[in-house]
Protein backbone atom coordinates (compact mmCIF):
# COMPACT_ATOMS: atom_id res chain seq x y z
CA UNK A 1 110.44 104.54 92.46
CA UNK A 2 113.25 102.95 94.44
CA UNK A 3 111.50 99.31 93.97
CA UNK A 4 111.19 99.79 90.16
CA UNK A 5 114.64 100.25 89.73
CA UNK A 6 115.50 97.50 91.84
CA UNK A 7 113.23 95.36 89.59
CA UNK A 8 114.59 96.53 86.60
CA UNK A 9 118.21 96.18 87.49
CA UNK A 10 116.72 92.53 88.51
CA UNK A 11 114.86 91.88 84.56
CA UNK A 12 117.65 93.19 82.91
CA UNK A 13 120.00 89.87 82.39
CA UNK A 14 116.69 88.50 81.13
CA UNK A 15 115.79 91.14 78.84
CA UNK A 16 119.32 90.85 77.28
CA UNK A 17 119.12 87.74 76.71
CA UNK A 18 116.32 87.95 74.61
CA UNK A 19 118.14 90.03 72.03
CA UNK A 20 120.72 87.20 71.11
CA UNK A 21 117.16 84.90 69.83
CA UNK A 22 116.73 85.24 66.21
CA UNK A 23 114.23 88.06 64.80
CA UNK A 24 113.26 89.56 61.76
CA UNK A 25 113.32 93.27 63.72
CA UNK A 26 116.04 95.41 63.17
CA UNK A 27 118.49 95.60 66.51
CA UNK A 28 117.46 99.20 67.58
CA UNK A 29 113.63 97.96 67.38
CA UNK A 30 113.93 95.01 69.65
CA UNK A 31 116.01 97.24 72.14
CA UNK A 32 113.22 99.83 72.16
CA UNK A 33 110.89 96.82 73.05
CA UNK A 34 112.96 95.78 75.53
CA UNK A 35 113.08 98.80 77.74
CA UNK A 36 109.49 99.25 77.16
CA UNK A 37 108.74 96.03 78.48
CA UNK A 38 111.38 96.29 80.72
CA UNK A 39 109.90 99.89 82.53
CA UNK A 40 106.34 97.83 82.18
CA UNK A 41 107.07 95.16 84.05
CA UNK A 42 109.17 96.48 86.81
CA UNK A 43 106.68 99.27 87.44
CA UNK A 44 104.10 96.84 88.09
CA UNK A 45 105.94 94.45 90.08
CA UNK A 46 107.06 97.40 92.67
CA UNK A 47 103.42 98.78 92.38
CA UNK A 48 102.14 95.30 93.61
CA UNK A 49 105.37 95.22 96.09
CA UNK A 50 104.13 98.60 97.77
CA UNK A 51 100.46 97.55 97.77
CA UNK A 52 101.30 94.14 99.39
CA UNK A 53 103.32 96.16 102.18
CA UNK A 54 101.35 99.20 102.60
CA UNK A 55 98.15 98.14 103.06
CA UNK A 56 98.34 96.05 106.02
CA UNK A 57 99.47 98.88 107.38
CA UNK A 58 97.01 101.47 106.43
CA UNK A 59 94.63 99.13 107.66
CA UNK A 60 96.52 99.30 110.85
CA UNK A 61 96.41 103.09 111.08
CA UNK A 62 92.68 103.04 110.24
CA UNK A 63 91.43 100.67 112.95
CA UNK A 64 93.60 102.74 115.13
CA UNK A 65 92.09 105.96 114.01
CA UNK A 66 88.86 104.75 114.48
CA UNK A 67 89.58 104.15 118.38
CA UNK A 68 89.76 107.58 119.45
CA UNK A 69 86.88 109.69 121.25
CA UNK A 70 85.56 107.27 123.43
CA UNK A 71 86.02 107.14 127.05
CA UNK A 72 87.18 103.58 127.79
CA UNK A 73 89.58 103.18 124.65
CA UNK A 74 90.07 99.07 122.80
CA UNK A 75 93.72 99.72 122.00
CA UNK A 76 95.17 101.90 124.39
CA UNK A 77 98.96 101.19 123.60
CA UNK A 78 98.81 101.87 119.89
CA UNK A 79 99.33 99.75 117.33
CA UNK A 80 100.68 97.03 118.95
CA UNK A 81 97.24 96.54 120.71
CA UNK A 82 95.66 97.15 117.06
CA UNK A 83 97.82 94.16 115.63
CA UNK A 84 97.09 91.88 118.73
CA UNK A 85 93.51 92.67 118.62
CA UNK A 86 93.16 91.69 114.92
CA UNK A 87 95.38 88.66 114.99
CA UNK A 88 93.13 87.47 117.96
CA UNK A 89 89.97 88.32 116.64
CA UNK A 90 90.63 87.00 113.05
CA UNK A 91 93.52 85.22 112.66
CA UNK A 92 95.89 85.00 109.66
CA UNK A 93 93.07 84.73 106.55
């Protein structure tokens, strides 16, 4: 929740300025819109900020996890090793 009010504090300006453009909707409607579409798109854009983060690192964790139980062990310093290994392996894609 922390990103989505960053985004909306960020969209605000924007959204503001759209209530100065001529409309047939009375001022209360087009204010309502505007924090609707205002909590839409900031909600979205910090879902998609968290995604783009987190999963690189769950991805991480999960190759990591994956390592344990055998005797001789591919990335035996953590994740470190885990990012090295994949950066070798594949590459940036």
């Amino acid at each position: 929740f922390m990103l989505m009010d960053w985004y909306k504090i960020a969209i605000t300006p924007v959204m503001n300025l759209s209530l100065h453009l001529p409309s047939n909707r009375p001022h209360f409607q087009r204010k309502k819109r505007r924090t609707l579409v205002s909590s839409f798109l900031s909600g979205g854009l910090a879902g998609g900020t968290t995604t783009t983060v987190l999963y690189p690192i769950e991805f991480l964790r999960t190759r990591l996890a994956m390592d344990t139980g055998t005797q001789s062990r591919l990335y035996p310093r953590g994740m470190r090793d885990v990012f090295c290994g994949i950066w070798k392996t594949d590459g940036l894609r």
